[in-house]
Protein backbone atom coordinates (compact mmCIF):
# COMPACT_ATOMS: atom_id res chain seq x y z
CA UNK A 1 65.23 -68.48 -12.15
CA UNK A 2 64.24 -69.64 -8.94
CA UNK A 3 61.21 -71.44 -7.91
CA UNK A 4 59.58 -71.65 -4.76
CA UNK A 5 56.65 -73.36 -3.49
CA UNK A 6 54.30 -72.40 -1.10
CA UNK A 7 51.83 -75.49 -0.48
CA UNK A 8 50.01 -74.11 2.48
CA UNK A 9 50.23 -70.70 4.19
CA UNK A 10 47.92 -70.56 7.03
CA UNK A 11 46.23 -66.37 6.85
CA UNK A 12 44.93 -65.63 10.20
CA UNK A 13 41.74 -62.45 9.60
CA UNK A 14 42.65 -59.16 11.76
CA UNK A 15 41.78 -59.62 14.94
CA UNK A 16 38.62 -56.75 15.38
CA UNK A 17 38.40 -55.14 18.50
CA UNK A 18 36.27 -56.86 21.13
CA UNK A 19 33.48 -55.32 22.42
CA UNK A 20 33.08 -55.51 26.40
CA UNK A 21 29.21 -54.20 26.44
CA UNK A 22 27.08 -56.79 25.13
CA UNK A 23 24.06 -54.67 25.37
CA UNK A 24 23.13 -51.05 22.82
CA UNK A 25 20.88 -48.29 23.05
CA UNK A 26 19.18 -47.78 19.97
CA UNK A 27 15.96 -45.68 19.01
CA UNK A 28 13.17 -47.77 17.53
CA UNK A 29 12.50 -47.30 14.49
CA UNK A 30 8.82 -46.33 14.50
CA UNK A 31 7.81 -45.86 18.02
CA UNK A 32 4.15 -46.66 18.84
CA UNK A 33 1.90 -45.93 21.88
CA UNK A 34 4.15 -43.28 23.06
CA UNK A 35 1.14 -41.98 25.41
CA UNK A 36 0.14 -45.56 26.23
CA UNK A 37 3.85 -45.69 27.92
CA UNK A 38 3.78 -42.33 29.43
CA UNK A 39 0.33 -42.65 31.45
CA UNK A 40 1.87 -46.46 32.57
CA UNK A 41 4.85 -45.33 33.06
CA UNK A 42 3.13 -42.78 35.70
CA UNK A 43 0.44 -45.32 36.83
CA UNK A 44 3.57 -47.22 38.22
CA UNK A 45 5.64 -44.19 39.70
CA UNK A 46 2.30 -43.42 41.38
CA UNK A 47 1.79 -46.62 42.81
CA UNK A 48 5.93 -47.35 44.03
CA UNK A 49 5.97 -43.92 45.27
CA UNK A 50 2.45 -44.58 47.03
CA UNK A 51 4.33 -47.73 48.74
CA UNK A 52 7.60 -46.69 49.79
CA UNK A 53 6.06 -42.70 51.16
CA UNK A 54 4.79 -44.86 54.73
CA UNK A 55 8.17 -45.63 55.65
CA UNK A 56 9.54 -41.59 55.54
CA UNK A 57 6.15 -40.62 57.82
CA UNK A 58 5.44 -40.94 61.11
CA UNK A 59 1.93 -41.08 60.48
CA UNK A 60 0.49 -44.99 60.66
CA UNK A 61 -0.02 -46.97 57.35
CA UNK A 62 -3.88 -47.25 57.73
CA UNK A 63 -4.13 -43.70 58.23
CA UNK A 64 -1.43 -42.92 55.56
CA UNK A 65 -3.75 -44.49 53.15
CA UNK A 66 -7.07 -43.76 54.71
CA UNK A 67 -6.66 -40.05 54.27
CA UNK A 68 -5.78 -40.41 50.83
CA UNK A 69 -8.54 -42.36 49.71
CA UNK A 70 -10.84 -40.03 51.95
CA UNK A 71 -9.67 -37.33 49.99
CA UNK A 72 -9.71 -38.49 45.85
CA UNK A 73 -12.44 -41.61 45.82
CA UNK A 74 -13.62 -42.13 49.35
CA UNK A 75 -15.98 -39.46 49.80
CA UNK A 76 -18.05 -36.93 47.62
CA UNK A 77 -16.13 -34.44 48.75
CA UNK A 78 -12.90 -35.76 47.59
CA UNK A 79 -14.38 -36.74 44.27
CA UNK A 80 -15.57 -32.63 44.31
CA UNK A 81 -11.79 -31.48 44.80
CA UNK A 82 -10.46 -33.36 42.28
CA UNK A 83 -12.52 -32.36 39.17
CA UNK A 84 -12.61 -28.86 40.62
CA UNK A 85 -8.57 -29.01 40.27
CA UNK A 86 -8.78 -30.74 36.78
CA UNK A 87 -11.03 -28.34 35.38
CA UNK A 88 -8.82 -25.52 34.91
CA UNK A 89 -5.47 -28.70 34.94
CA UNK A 90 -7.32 -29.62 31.49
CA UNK A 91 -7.13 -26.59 29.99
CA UNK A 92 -3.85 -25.08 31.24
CA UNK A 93 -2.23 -28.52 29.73
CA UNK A 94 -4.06 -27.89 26.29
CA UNK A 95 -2.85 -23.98 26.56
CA UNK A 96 0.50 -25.42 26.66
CA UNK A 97 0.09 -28.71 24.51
CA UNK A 98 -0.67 -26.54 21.31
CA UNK A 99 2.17 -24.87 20.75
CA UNK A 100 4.57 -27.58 22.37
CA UNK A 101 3.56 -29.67 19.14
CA UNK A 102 5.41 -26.37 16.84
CA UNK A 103 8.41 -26.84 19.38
CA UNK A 104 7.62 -23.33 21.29
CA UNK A 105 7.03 -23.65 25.07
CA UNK A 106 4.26 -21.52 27.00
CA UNK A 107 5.55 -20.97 29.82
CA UNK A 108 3.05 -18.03 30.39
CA UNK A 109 0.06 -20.03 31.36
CA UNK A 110 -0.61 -18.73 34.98
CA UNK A 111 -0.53 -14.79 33.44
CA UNK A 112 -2.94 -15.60 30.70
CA UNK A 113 -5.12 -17.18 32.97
CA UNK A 114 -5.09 -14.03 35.19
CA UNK A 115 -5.33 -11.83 32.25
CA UNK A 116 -8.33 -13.56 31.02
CA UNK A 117 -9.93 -13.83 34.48
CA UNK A 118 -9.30 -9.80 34.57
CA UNK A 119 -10.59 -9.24 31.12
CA UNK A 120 -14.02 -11.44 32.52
CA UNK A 121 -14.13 -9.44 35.14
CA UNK A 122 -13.90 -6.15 34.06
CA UNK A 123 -16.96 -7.43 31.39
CA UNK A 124 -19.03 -8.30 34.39
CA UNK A 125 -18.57 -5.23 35.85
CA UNK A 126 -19.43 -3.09 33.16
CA UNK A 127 -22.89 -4.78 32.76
CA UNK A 128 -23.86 -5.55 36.24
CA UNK A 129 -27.59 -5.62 35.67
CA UNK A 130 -27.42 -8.12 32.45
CA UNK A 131 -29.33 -11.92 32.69
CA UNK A 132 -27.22 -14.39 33.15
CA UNK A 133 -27.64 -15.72 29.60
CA UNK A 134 -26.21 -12.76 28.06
CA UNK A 135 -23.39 -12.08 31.17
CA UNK A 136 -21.79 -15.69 31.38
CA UNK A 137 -21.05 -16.26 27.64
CA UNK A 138 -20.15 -12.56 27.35
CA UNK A 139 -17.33 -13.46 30.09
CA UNK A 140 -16.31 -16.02 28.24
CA UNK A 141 -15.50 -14.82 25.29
CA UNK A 142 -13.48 -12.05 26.96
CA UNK A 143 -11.72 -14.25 29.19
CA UNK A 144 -10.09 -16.22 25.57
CA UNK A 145 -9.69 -12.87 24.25
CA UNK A 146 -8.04 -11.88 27.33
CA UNK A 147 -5.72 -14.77 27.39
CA UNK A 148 -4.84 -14.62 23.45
CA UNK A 149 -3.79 -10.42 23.80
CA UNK A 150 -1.38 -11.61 26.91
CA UNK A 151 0.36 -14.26 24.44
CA UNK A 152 0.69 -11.62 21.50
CA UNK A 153 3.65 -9.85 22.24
CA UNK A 154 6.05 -13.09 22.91
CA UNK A 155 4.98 -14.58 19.64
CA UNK A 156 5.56 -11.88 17.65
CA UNK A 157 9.05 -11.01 19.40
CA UNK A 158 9.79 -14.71 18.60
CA UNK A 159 8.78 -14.10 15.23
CA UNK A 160 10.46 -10.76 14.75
CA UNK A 161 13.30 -10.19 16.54
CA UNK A 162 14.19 -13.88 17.40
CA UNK A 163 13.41 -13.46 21.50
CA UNK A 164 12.85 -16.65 23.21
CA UNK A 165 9.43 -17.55 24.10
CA UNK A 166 10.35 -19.02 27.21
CA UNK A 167 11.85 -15.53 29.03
CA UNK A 168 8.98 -13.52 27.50
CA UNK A 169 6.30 -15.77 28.29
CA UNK A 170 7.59 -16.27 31.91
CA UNK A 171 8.29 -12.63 32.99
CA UNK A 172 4.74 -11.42 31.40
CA UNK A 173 3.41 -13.46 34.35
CA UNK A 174 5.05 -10.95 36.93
CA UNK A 175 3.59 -8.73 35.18
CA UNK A 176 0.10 -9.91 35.40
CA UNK A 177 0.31 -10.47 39.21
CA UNK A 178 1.29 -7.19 39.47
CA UNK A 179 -1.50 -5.52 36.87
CA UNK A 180 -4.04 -7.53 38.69
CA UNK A 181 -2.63 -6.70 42.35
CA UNK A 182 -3.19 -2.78 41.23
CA UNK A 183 -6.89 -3.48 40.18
CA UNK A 184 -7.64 -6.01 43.24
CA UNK A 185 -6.31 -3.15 45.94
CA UNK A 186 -7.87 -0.15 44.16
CA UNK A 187 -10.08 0.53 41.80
CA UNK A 188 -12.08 -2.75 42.34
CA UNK A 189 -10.88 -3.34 45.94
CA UNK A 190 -14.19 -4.94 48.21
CA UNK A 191 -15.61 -2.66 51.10
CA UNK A 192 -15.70 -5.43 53.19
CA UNK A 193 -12.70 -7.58 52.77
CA UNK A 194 -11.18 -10.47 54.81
CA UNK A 195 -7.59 -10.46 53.92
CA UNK A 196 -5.92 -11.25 50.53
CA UNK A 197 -5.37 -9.89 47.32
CA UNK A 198 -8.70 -10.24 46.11
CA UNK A 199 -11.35 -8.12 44.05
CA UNK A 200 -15.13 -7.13 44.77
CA UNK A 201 -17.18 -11.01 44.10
CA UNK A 202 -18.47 -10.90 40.54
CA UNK A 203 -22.28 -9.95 39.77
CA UNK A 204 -24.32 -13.57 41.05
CA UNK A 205 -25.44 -13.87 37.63
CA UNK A 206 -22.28 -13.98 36.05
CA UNK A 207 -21.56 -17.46 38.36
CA UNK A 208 -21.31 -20.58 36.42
CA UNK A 209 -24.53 -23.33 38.16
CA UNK A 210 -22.91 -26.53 39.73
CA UNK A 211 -24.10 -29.57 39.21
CA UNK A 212 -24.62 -32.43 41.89
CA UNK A 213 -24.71 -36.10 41.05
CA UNK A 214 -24.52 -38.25 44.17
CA UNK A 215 -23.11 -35.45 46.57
CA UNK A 216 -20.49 -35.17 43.67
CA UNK A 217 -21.10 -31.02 43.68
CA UNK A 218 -18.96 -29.75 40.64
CA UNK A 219 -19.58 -27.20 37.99
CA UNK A 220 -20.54 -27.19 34.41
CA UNK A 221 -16.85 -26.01 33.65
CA UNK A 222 -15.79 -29.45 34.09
CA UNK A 223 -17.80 -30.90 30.73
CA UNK A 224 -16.66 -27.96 28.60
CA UNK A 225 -13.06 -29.01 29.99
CA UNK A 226 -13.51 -32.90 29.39
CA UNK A 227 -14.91 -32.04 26.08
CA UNK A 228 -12.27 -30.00 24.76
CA UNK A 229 -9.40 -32.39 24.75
CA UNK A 230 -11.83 -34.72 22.32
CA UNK A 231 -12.58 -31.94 20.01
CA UNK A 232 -8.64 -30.65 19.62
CA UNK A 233 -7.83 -34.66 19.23
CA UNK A 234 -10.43 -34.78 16.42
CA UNK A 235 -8.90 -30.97 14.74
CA UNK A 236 -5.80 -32.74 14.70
CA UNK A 237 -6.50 -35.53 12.63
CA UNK A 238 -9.21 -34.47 10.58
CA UNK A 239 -8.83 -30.76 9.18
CA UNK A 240 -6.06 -29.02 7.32
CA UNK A 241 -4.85 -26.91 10.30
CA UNK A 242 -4.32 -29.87 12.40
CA UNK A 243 -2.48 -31.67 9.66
CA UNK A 244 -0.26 -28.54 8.97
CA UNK A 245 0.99 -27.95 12.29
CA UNK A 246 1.31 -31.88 13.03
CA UNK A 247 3.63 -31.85 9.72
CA UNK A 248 5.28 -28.75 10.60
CA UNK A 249 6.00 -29.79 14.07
CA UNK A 250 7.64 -32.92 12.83
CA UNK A 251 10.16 -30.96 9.92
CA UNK A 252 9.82 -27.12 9.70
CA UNK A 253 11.72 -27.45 6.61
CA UNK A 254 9.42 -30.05 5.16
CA UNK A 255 6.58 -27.75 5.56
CA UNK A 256 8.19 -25.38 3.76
CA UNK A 257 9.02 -26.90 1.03
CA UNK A 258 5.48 -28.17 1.31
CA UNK A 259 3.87 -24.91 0.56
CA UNK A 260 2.79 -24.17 4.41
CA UNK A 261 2.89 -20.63 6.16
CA UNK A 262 4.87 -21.74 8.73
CA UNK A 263 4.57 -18.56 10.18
CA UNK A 264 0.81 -18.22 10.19
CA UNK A 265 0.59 -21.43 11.79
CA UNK A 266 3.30 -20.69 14.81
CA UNK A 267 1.32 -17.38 15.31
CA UNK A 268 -2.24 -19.54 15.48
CA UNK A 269 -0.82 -22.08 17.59
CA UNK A 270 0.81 -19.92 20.26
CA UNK A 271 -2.66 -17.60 20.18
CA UNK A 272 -4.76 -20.87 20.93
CA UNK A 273 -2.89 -21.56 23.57
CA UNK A 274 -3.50 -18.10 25.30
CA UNK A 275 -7.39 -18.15 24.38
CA UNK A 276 -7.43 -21.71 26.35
CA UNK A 277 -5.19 -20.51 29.25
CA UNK A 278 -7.71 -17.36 29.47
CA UNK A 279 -10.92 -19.55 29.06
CA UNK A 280 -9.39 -21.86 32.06
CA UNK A 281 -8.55 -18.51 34.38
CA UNK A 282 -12.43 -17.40 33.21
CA UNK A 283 -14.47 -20.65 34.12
CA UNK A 284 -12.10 -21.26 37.37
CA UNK A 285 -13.37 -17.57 38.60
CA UNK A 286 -16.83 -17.67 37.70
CA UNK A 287 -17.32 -21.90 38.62
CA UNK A 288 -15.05 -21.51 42.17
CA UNK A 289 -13.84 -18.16 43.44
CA UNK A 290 -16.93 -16.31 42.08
CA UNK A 291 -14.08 -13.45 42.66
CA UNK A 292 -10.44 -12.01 40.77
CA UNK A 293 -7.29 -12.41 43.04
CA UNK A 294 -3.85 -12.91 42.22
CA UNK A 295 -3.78 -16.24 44.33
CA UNK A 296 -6.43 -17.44 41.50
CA UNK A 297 -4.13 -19.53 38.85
CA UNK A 298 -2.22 -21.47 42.21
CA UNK A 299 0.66 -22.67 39.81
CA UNK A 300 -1.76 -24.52 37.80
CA UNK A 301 0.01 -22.91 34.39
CA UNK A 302 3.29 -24.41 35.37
CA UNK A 303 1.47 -27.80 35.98
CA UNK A 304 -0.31 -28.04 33.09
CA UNK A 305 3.18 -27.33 31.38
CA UNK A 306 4.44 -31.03 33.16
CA UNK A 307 1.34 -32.56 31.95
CA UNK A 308 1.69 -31.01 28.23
CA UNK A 309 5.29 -32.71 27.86
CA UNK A 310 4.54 -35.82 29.56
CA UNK A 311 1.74 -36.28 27.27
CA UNK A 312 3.35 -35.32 24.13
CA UNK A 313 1.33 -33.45 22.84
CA UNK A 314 -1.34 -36.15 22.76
CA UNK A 315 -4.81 -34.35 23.65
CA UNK A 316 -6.23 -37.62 25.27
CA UNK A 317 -3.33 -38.29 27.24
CA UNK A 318 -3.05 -34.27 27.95
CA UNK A 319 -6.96 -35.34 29.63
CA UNK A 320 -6.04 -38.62 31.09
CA UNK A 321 -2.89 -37.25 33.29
CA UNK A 322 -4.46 -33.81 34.18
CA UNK A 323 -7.02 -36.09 36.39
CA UNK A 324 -4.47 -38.35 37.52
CA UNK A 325 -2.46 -34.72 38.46
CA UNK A 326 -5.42 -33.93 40.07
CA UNK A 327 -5.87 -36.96 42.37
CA UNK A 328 -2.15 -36.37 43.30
CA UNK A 329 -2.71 -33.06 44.66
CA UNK A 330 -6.47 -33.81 46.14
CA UNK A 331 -4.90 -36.71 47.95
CA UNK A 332 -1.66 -33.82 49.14
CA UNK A 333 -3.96 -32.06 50.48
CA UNK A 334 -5.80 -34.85 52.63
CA UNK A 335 -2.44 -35.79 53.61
CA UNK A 336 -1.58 -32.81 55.18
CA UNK A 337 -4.60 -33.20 57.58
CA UNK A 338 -3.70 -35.75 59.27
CA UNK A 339 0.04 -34.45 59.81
CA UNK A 340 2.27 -35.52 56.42
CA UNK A 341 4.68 -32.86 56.23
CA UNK A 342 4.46 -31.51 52.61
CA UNK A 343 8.01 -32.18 51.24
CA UNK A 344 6.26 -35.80 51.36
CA UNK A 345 3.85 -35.02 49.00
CA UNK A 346 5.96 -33.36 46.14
CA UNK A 347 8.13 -36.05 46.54
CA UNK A 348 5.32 -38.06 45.80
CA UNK A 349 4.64 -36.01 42.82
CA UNK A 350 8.00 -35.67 41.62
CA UNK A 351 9.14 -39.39 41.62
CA UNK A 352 5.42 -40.07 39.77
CA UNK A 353 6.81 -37.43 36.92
CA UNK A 354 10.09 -38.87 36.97
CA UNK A 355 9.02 -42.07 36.02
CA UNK A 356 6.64 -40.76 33.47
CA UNK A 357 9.43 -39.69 31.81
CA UNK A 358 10.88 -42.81 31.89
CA UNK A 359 8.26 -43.85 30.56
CA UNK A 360 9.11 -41.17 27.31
CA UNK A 361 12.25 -43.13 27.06
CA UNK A 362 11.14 -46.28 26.96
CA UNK A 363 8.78 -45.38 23.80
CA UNK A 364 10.96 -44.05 21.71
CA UNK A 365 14.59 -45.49 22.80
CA UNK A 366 15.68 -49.66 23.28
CA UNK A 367 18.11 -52.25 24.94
CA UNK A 368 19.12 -54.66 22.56
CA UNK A 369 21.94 -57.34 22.95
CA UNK A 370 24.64 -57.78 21.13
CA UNK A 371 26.97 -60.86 20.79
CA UNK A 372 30.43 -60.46 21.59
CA UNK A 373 33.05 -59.59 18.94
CA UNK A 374 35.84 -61.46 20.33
CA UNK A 375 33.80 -64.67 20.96
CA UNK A 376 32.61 -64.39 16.86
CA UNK A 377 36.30 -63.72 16.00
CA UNK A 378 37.81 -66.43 18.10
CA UNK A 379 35.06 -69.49 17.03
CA UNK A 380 35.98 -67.90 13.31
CA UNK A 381 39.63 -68.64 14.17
CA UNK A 382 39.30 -72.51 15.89
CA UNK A 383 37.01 -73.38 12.87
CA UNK A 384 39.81 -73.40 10.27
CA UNK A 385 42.32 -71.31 8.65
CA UNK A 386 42.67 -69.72 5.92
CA UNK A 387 45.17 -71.22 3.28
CA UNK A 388 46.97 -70.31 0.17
CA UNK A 389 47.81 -72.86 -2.03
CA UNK A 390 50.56 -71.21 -4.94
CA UNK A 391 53.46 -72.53 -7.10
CA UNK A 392 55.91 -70.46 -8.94
């Protein structure tokens, strides 16, 4: 028999693979103050896109930034243009925030405006002699019911037959341009007009009073519209419904299983959102235009879209960006006075968005460093071997 003996073998550990990237992307794993980071995160695009803008513009500096503060803080009449833009911004981001939280996208927002504007005005002119008390909340009401009948048939093809919210929601609002073009150049066309798509001006008592504090001239529309967000931020937390579609919007399938009529709930939520798109087309008629034209809505449903997914969904933050949206175009506006061509000032815009949704990002995702592989395996190896000590 034959005997060996091993006194020392000297096991080297696989060598693992090294790893050249000593940085990882990870998602955190309870992210916090995800509005907090969005409205900073467009604070800052703001204020770099505010900085660099000078240097693509002819126009000097000083006057650069003059006209812009001229136009948002600097005057009453810039402070009067931007909370006559947000009060309709508010609402047209909580028409779309609603049913964003269930996952479904209004994209819709500028027809059920119109529609609800339409529905306000046919009201007013069907009771032309009524008091003012009785004609303005009248118009109201049909302006959300309006709005809610435009958003029926997408929610229940989405329901039914599985259609996509998005391409019914969006081609509905050809349609109301075009239902509201009919009623603006016929049957309610004005004997006396100046140009424009536009219907006979609304019965004087069916105007919504403006308000003036310090030169500030606004209307009341803008306190229903500041008051709004606050109430839906309350529903949310507070009642049943709001806990239901916060739950459902997080797992479906959990909700299910849960006992919730998911169903009932995506129907409720995407009907909310057309009352509130309606109710914004209604006060923005009665409070500004005091008329119905198809030129009435101005891409405000698409914008309030931007601020419902930069705000996630977040009522507060839905009301804190819709201002700071309406500052950006206010301040557009006064820029193109004093001769900044307009591609400027969405690229102003845009790279403010962009970096909101870096901002997104940055909430839920982050960098973390690593330490090498190869520099763990290699100290492993110069710190000793491994030996095997056997005899046979």
């Amino acid at each position: 028999m034959k005997e060996s003996l091993i006194d020392a073998v000297a096991v080297l550990p696989p060598t693992p693979k090294r790893s050249f990237s000593p940085w990882r992307i990870e998602r955190r794993p309870d992210p916090e103050r995800i509005s907090l980071y969005r409205i900073s995160a467009v604070l800052l695009g703001l204020a770099v896109s505010l900085v660099v803008a000078p240097f693509f513009t002819s126009t000097p500096p000083a006057e650069f930034y003059g006209a812009i503060w001229s136009g948002t803080f600097g005057s009453p009449l810039g402070m009067s243009n931007v909370l006559t833009i947000a009060t309709p911004l508010i609402l047209a981001g909580l028409a779309a925030s609603i049913p964003y939280r269930l996952g479904l996208w209004n994209v819709g927002i500028d027809g059920q405006m119109l529609m609800g504007a339409w529905t306000a005005t046919a009201v007013a002119f069907a009771m032309p002699q009524a008091p003012g008390f009785l004609m303005i909340p009248t118009m109201m009401i049909a302006g959300m019911i309006g709005g809610a009948l435009w958003i029926i048939i997408p929610t229940f093809a989405r329901l039914v037959l599985g259609v996509s919210e998005v391409i019914t929601t969006f081609l509905l609002n050809f349609v109301a341009v075009g239902w509201v073009a009919y009623w603006c150049t016929g049957p309610w066309y004005p004997k006396s007009s100046a140009g424009g798509v536009r219907a006979e001006p609304i019965p004087i008592q069916g105007e919504i009073g403006k308000m003036d504090i310090q030169g500030i001239v606004v209307t009341w529309g803008i306190l229903i519209s500041i008051a709004l967000p606050f109430v839906f931020w309350a529903a949310f937390r507070f009642t049943r419904w709001g806990y239901e579609v916060t739950m459902i919007g997080d797992n479906h399938r959990a909700g299910r299983y849960g006992g919730m009529n998911v169903r009932r709930l995506l129907v409720t939520s995407m009907l909310m959102g057309g009352l509130l798109a309606g109710f914004g087309g209604t006060i923005y008629m009665m409070g500004t235009s005091g008329q119905l034209s198809t030129s009435l809505t101005n891409n405000t449903g698409f914008n309030g879209l931007v601020i419902a997914v930069l705000a996630g969904s977040n009522e507060l933050a839905v009301l804190a960006l819709a201002f700071i949206y309406s500052l950006l175009l206010a301040g557009g506006g006064s820029l193109g006075i004093v001769g900044v061509d307009s591609d400027l000032v969405f690229a102003i815009i845009g790279i403010t968005l962009i970096f909101g949704s870096f901002g997104e990002a940055y909430a839920r995702l982050r960098l973390v460093r690593t330490k090498s592989a190869g520099a763990r395996s290699d100290s492993k190896v110069k710190e000793a071997p491994w030996t095997i000590n056997s005899s046979h």
